[in-house]
Protein backbone atom coordinates (compact mmCIF):
# COMPACT_ATOMS: atom_id res chain seq x y z
CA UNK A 1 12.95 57.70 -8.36
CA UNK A 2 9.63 55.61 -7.91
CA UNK A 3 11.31 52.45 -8.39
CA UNK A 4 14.20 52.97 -6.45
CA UNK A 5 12.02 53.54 -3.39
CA UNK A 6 9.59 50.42 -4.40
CA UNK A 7 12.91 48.65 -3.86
CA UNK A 8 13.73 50.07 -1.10
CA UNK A 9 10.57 49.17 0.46
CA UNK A 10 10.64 46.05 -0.50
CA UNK A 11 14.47 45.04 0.60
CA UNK A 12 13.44 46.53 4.69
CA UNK A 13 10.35 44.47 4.43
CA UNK A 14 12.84 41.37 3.82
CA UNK A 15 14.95 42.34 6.83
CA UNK A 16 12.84 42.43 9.46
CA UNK A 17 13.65 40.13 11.11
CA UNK A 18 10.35 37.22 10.73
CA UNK A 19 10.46 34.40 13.02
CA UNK A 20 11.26 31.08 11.49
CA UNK A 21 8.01 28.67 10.24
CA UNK A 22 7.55 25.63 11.92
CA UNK A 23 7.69 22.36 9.79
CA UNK A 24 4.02 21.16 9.85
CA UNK A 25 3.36 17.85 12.46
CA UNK A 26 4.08 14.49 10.42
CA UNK A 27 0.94 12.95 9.59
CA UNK A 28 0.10 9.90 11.42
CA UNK A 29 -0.55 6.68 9.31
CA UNK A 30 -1.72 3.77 11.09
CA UNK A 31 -1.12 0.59 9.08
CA UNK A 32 -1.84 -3.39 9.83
CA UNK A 33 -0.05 -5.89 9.37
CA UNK A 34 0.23 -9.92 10.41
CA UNK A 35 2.52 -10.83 13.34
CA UNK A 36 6.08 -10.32 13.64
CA UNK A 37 6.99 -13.64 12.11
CA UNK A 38 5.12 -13.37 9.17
CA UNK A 39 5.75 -12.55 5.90
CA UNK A 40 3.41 -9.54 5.22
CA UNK A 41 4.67 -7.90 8.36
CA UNK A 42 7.83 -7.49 6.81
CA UNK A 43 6.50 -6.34 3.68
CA UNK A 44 4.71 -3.31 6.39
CA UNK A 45 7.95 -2.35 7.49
CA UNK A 46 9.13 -1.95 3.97
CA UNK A 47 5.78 0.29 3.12
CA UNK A 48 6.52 2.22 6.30
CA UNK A 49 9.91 2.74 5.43
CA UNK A 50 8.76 3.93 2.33
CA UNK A 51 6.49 5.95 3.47
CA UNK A 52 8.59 7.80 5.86
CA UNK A 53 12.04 7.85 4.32
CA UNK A 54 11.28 9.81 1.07
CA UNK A 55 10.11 12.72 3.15
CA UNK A 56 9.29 13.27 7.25
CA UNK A 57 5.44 13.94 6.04
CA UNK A 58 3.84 10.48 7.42
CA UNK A 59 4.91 9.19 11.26
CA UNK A 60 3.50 5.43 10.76
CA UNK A 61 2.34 3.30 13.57
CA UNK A 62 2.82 -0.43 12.39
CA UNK A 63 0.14 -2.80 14.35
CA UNK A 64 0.22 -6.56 14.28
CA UNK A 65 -3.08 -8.36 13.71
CA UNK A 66 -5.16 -10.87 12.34
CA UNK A 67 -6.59 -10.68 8.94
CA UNK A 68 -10.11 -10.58 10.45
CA UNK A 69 -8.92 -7.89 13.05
CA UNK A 70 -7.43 -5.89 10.40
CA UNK A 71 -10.99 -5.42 8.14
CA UNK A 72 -12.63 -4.71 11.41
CA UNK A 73 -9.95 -1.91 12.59
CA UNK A 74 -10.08 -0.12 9.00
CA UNK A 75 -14.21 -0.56 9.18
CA UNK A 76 -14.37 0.83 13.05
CA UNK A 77 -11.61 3.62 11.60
CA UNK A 78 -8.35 2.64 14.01
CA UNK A 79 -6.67 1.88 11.40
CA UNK A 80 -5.78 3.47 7.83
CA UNK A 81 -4.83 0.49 6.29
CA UNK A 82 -3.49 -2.57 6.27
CA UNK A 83 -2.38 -6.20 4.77
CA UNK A 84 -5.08 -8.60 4.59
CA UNK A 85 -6.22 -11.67 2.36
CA UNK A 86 -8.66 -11.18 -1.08
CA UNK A 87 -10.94 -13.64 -0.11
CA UNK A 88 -10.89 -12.08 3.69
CA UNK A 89 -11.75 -8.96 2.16
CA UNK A 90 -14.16 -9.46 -0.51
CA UNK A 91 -16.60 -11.46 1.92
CA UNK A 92 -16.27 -8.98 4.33
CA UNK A 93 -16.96 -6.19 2.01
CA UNK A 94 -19.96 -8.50 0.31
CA UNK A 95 -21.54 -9.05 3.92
CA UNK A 96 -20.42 -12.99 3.41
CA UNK A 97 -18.06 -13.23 6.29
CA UNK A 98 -19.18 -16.59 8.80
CA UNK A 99 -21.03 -15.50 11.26
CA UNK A 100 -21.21 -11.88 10.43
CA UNK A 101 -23.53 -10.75 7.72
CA UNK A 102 -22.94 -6.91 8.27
CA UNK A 103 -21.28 -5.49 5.07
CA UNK A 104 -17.84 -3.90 5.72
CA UNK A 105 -18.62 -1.11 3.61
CA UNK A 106 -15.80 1.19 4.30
CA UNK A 107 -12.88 -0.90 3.23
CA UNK A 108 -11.30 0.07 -0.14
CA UNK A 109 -8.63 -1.83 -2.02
CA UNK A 110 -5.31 -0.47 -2.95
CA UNK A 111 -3.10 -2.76 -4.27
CA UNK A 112 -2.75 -6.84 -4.96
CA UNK A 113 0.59 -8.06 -3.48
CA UNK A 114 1.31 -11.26 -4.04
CA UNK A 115 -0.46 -15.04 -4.66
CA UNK A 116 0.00 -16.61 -1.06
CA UNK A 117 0.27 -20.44 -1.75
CA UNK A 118 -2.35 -22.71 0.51
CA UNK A 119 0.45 -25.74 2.10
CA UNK A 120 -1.80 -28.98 2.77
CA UNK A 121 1.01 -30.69 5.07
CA UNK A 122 0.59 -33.92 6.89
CA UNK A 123 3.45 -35.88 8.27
CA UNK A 124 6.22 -37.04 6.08
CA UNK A 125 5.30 -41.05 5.25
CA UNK A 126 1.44 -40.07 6.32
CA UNK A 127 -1.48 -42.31 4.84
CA UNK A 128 -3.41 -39.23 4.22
CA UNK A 129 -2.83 -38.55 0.15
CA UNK A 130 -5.71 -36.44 -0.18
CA UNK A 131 -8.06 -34.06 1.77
CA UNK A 132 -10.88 -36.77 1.81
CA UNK A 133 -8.27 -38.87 4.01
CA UNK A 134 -8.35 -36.61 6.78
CA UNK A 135 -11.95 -37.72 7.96
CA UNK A 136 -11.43 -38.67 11.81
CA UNK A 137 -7.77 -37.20 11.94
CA UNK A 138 -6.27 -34.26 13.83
CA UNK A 139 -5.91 -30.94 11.50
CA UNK A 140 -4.46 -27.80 12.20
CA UNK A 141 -6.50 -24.91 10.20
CA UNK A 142 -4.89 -21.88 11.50
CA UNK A 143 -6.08 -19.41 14.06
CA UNK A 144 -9.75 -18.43 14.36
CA UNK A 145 -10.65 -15.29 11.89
CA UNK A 146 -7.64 -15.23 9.57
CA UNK A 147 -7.32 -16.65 6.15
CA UNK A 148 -6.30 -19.74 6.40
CA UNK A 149 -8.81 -20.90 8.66
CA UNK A 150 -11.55 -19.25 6.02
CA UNK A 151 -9.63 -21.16 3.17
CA UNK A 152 -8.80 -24.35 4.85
CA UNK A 153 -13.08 -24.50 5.66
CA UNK A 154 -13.45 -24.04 2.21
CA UNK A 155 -11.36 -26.78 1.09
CA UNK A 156 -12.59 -29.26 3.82
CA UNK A 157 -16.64 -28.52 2.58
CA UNK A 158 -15.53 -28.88 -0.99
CA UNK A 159 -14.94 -32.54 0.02
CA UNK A 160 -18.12 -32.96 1.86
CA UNK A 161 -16.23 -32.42 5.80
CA UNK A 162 -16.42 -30.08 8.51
CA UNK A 163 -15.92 -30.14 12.15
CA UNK A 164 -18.48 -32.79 13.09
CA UNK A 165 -15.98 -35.15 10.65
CA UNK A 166 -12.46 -33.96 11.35
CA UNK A 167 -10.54 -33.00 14.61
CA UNK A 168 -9.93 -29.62 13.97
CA UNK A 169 -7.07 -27.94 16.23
CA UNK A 170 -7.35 -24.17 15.75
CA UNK A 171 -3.38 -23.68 15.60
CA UNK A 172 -1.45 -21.52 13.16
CA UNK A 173 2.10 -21.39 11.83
CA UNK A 174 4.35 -22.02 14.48
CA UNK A 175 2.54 -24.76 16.27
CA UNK A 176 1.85 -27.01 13.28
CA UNK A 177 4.84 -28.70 12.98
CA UNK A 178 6.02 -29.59 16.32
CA UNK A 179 1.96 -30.75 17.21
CA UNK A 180 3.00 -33.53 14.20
CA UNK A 181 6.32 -34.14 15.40
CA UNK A 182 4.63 -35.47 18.58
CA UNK A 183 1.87 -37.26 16.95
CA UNK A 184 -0.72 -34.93 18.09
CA UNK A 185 -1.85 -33.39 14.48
CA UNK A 186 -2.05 -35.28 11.35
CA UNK A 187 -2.26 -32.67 9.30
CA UNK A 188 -2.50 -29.08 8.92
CA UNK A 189 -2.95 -25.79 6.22
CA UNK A 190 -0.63 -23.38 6.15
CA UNK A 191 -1.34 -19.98 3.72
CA UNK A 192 2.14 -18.06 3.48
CA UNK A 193 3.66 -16.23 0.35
CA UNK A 194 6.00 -17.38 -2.32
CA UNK A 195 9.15 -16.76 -0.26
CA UNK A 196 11.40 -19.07 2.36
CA UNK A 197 11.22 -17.16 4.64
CA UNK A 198 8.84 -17.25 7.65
CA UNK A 199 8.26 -21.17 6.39
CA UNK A 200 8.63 -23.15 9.20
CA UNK A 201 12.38 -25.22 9.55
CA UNK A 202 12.08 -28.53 9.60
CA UNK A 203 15.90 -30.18 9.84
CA UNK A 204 14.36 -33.49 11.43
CA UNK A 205 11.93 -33.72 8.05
CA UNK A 206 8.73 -34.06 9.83
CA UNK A 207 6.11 -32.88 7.02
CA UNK A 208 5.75 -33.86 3.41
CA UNK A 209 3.04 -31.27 1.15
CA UNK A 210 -0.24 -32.80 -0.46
CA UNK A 211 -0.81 -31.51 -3.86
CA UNK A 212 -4.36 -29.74 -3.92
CA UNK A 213 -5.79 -30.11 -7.60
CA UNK A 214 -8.99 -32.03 -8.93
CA UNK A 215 -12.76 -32.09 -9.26
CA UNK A 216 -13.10 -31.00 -5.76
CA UNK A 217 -11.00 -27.95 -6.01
CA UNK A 218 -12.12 -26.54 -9.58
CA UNK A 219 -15.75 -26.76 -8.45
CA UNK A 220 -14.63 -24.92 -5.11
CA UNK A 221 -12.86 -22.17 -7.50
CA UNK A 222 -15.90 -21.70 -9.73
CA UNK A 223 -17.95 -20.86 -6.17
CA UNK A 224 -15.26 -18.43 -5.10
CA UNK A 225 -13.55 -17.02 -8.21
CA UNK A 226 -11.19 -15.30 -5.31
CA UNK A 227 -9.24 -18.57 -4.64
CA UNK A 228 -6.51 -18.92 -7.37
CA UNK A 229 -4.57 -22.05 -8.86
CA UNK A 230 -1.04 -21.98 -7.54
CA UNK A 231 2.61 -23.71 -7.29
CA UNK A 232 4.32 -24.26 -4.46
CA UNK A 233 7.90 -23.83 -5.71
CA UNK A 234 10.68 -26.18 -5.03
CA UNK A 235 12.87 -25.53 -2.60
CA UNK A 236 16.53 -26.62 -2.91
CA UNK A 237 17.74 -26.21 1.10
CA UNK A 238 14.63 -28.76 1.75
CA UNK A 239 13.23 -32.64 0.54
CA UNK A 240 10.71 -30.41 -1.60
CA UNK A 241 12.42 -30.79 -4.91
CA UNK A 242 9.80 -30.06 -7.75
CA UNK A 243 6.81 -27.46 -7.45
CA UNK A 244 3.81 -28.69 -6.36
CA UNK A 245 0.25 -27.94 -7.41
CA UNK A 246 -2.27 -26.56 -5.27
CA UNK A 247 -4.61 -23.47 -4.71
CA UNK A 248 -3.44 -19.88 -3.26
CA UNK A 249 -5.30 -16.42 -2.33
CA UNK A 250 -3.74 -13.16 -3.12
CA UNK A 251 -2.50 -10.94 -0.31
CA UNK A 252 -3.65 -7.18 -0.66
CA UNK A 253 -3.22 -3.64 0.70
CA UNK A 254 -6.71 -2.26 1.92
CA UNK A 255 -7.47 1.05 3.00
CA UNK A 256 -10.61 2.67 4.77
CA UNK A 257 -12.87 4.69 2.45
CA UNK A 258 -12.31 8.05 4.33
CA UNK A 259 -8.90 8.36 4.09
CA UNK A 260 -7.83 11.22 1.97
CA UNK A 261 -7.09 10.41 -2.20
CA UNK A 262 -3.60 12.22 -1.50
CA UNK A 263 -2.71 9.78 1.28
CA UNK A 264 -3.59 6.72 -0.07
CA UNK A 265 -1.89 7.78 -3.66
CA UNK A 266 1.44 8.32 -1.70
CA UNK A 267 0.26 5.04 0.40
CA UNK A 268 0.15 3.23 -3.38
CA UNK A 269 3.15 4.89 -4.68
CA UNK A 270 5.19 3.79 -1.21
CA UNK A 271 4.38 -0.14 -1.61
CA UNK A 272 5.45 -0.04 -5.55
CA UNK A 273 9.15 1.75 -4.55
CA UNK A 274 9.08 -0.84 -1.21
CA UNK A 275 8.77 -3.93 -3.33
CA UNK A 276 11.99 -2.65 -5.14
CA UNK A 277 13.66 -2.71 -1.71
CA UNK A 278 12.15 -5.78 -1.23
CA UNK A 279 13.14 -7.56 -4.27
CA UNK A 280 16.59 -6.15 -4.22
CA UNK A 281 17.42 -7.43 -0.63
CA UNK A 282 17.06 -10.98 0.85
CA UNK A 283 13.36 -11.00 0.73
CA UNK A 284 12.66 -12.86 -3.15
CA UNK A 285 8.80 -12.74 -3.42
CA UNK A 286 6.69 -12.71 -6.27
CA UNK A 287 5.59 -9.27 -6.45
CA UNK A 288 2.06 -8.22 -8.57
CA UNK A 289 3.03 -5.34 -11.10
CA UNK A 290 1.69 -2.08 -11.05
CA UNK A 291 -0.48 -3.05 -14.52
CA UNK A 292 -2.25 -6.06 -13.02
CA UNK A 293 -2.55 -5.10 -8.94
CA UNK A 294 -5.58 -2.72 -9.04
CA UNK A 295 -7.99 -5.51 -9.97
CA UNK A 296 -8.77 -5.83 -6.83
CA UNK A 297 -11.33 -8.03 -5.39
CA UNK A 298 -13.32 -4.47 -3.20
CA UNK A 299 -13.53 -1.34 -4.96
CA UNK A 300 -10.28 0.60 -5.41
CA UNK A 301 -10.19 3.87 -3.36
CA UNK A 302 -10.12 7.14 -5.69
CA UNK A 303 -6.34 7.62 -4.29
CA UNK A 304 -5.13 4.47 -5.63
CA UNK A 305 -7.06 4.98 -8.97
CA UNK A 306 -5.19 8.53 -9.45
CA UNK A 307 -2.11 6.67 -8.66
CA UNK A 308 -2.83 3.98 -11.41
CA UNK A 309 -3.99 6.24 -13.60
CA UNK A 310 -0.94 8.55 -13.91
CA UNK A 311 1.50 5.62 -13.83
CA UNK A 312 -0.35 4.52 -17.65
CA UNK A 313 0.26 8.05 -18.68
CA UNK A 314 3.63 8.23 -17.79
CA UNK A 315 4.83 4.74 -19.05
């Protein structure tokens, strides 16, 4: 009789009637990424998607900025994380940025992307075989702050110029080719990934790419162990029939040192199932594998070490 009316009890306490739970408020996750006609903006949308489709937990806010922008936002705390460049980040973590020596001390890596391919491109029949040629010519270096401009100063000290030896227009992707079309650039760098798209067009074959290789360059890489020897890969719907050598900088994902290890795990685990997307639709990139993206140029944050860590146990 004592545990019929124990059930009992229990079956009216089932039945009366509770009011539904609410679902708990998505989480907002504020991400950076480069403008809209870049290529690691699209690889944000595919991390958002990510992020949001496996589950309604995250509601991600995708922001467009510059590389610089994007250290500062995740330092200040506006943002969670972001896509940025390894040397952009390591010399803003080290306190080695131009013109600011404060150390960006809450930035955190998560994940290497992809080796982003530095184009030296001057106009197609150009005199200018080299980077020492461009003394006294117009140069495009990108816009003020973001990687290439960083990189492209690199390269231009590593042959002994600057800006009191070479006309430098502070232009980035979409400007560069039309400024040589008229005449007014010479030449100009251009830092994008490994993929057509987001290159500029160029039907009327205005621009021809300067290898980047030599004594100049290997000293510059032994200074900043950050800047990478890369191939610009040939590209059958253009002139540009066999690779070309030159240097590159990796993209990462960054993250601010606050945000919580269970975030920025599922933040880590949504950009390895988004490069699948990626790499299964129109978007051919070559994508760093899970094994070799966490050496990271900045510490990695505790999240993305859990996430790296359990992916070796499980394999």
């Amino acid at each position: 009789m004592k545990r019929c009316g124990l059930l009992l009890a229990v079956v009216s306490l089932g039945g009366c009637g509770a009011a539904p739970v609410a679902p708990p408020a998505p989480v907002p996750l504020h991400i950076s990424a480069g403008g809209k006609r870049g290529y690691s903006y699209r690889m944000g949308e595919a991390l958002a998607k990510a992020l949001s489709s496996r589950d309604a937990r995250y509601a991600v806010d995708l922001q467009t900025t510059e590389d610089l922008v994007t250290v500062q936002s995740i330092q200040d705390g506006t943002s969670d994380c972001g896509f940025t460049s390894a040397n952009i980040a390591y010399e803003a973590f080290a306190g080695r940025l131009p013109d600011d020596s404060r150390r960006y001390d809450r930035l955190r890596g998560v994940a290497l992307v992809q080796l982003a391919p530095l184009h030296f491109v001057v106009r197609k029949g150009s005199s200018i075989h080299d980077v020492s040629d461009l003394r006294g010519r117009g140069l495009a270096i990108g816009t003020p702050g973001g990687a290439t401009s960083r990189i492209a100063m690199l390269v231009l000290h590593a042959y002994g110029l600057g800006r009191d030896s070479v006309h430098i227009v502070d232009e980035g992707l979409g400007r560069v080719l039309p400024l040589l079309r008229s005449g007014k650039l010479d030449g100009g760098f251009l830092l994008y990934g490994q993929t057509t798209e987001g290159r500029p067009s160029d039907p009327g074959q205005t621009a021809q790419i300067v290898p980047l290789f030599g004594a100049p360059i290997e000293r510059l890489r032994q200074e900043y162990p950050f800047i990478r020897p890369a191939l610009i890969l040939a590209d059958r719907d253009t002139s540009q029939r066999n690779a070309i050598r030159t240097i590159g900088v990796e993209t990462m994902i960054i993250c601010r040192a606050g945000l919580g290890p269970d975030r920025v795990q599922d933040v880590t685990d949504a950009w390895f199932r988004a490069t699948n997307h990626l790499l299964e639709s129109s978007f051919p990139f070559d994508t760093i594998s899970p094994d070799l993206a966490s050496a990271t140029p900045i510490p990695l944050h505790e999240g993305a070490t859990r996430y790296y860590r359990a992916k070796r146990l499980t394999q």
